[in-house]
C-alpha atoms as a PDB file:
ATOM      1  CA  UNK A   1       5.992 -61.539  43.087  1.00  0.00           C
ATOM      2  CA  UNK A   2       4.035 -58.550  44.307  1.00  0.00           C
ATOM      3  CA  UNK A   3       7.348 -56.482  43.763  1.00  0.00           C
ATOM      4  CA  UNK A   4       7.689 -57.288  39.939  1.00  0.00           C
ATOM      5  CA  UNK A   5       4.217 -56.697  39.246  1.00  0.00           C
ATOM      6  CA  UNK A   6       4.278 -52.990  40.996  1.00  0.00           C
ATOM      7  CA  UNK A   7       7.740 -53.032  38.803  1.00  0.00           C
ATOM      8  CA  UNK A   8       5.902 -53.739  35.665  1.00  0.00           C
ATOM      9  CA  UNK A   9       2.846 -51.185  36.599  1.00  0.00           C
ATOM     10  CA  UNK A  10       5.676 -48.528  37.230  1.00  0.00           C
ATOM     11  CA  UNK A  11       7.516 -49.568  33.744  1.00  0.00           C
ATOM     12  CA  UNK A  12       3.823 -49.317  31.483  1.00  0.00           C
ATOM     13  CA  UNK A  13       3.307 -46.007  33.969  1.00  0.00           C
ATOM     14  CA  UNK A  14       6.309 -44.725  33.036  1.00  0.00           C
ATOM     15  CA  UNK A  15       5.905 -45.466  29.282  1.00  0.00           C
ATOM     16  CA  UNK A  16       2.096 -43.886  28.974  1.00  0.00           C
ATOM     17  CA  UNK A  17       3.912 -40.874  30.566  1.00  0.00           C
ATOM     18  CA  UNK A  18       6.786 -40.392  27.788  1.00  0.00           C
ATOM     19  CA  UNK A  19       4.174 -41.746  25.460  1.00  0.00           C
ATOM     20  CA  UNK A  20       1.762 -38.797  26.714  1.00  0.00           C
ATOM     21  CA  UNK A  21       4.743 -36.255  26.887  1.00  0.00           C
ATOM     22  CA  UNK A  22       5.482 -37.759  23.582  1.00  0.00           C
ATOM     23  CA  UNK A  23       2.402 -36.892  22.148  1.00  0.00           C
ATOM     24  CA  UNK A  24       1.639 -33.725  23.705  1.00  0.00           C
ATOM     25  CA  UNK A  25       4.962 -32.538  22.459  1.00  0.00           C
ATOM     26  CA  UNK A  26       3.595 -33.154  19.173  1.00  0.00           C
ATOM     27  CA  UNK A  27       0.480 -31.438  19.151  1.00  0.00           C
ATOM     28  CA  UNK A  28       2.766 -28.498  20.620  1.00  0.00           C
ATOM     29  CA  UNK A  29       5.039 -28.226  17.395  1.00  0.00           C
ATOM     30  CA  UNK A  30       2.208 -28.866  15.275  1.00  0.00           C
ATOM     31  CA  UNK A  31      -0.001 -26.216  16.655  1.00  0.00           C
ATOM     32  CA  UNK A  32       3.068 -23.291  16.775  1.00  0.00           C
ATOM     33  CA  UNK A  33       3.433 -24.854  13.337  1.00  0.00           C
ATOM     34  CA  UNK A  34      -0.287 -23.959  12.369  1.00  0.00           C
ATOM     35  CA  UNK A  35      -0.227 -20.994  14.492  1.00  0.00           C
ATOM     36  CA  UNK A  36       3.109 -19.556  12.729  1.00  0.00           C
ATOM     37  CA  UNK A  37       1.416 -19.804   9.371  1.00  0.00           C
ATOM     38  CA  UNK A  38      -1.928 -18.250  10.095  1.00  0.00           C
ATOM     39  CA  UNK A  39       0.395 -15.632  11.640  1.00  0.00           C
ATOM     40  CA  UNK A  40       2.462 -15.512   8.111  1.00  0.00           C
ATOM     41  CA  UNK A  41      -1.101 -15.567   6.666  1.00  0.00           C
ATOM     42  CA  UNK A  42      -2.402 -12.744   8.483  1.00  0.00           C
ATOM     43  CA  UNK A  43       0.800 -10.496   7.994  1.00  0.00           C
ATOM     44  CA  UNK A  44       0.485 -11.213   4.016  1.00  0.00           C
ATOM     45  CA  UNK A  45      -3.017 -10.238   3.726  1.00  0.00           C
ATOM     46  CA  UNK A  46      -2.364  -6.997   5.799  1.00  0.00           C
ATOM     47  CA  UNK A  47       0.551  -6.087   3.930  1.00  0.00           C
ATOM     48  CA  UNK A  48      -1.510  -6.684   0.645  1.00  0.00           C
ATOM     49  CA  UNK A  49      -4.273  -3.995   2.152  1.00  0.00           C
ATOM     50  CA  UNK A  50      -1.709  -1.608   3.283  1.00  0.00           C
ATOM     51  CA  UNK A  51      -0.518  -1.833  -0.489  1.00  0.00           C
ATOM     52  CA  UNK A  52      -3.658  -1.378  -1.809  1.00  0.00           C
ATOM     53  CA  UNK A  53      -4.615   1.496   0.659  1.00  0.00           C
ATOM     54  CA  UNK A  54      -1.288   2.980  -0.629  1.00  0.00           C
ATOM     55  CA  UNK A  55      -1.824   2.527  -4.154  1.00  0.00           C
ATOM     56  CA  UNK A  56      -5.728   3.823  -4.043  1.00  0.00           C
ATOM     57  CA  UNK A  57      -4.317   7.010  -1.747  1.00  0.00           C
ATOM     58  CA  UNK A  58      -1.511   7.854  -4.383  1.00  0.00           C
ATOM     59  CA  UNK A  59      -4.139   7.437  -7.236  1.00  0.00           C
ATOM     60  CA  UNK A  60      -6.227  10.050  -5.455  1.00  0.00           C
ATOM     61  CA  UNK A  61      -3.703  12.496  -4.261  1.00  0.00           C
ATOM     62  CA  UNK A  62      -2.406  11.896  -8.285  1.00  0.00           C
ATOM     63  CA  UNK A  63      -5.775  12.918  -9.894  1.00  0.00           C
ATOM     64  CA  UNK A  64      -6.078  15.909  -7.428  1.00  0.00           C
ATOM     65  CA  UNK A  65      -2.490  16.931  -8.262  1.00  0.00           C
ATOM     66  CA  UNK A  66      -3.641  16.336 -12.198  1.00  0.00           C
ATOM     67  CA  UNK A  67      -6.308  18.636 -11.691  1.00  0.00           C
ATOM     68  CA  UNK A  68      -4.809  21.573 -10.037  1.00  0.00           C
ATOM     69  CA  UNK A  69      -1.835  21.389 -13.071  1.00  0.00           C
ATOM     70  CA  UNK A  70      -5.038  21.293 -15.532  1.00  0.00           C
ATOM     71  CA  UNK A  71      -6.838  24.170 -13.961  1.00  0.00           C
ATOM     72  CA  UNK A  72      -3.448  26.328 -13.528  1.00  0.00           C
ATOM     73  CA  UNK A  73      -2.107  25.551 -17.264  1.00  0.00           C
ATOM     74  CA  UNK A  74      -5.719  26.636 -18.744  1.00  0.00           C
ATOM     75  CA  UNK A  75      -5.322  29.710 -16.589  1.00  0.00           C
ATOM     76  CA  UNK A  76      -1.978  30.318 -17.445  1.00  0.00           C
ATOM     77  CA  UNK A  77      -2.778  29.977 -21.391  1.00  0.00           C
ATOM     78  CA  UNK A  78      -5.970  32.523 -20.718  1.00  0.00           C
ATOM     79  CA  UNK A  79      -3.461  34.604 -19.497  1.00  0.00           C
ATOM     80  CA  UNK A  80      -0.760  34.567 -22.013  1.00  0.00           C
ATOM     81  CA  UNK A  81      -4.094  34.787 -25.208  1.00  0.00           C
ATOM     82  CA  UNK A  82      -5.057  37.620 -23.394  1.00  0.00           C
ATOM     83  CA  UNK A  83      -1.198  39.439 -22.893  1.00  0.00           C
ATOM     84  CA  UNK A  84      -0.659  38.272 -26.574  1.00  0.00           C
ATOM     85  CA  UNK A  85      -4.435  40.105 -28.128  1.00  0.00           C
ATOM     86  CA  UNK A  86      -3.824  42.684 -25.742  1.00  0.00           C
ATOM     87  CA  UNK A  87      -0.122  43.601 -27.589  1.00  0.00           C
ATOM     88  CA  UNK A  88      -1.286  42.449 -31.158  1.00  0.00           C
ATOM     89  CA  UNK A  89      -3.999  45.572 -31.102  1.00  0.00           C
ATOM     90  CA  UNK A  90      -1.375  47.578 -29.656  1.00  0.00           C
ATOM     91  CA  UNK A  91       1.407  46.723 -32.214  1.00  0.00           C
ATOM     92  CA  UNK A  92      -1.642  46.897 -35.136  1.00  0.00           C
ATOM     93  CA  UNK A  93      -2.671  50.371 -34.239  1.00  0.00           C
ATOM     94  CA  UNK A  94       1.223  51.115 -34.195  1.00  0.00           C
ATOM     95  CA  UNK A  95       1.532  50.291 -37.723  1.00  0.00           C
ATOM     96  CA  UNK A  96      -1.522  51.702 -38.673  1.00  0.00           C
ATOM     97  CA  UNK A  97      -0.039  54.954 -36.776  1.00  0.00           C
ATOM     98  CA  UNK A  98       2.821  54.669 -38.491  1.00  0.00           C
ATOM     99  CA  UNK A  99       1.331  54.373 -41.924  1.00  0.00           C
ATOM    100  CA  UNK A 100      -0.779  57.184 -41.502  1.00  0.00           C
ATOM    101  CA  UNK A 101       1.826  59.457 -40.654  1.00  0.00           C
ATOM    102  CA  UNK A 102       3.970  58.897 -43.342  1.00  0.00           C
ATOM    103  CA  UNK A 103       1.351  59.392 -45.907  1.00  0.00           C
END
């Protein structure tokens, strides 16, 4: 009698331990489960602020760029106003030359 009952204890044991294993198995999956998608989570939101790091750098690096083409193509028109009066009063006092002298 004594033998089946320390049988039985051994059987419900047995069971609370798979039951336990059972259950602790569980939380396992379901925690890498949690712990893969705050890792997902994480990844998405860091990607997101290396794309808007990107983005904002470009933009500024883009403006600057603008600005030195804007600065160098007003220069460059000063430049080519000032070549172009310079050889208009040459070429006018030219003709003016040239009229004089043949008169």
């Amino acid at each position: 009698m004594e033998l089946i009952k320390q049988i039985k204890e051994a059987e419900n044991k047995a069971k609370k331990l798979v039951e336990d294993a059972q259950k602790y198995a569980s939380e396992a999956v379901e925690n890498a489960k949690q712990e893969g998608k705050r890792q997902l989570e994480q990844a998405a939101r860091q990607r997101k602020e290396a794309i808007t790091g990107a983005e904002s750098a470009s933009e500024k690096t883009g403006l600057a760029e603008a600005e030195q083409l804007r600065k160098k193509s007003a220069q460059i028109k000063q430049q080519l106003e000032q070549k172009v009066t310079a050889r208009t009063d040459t070429a006018v006092k030219t003709i003016i030359d040239f009229i004089k002298n043949q008169g």
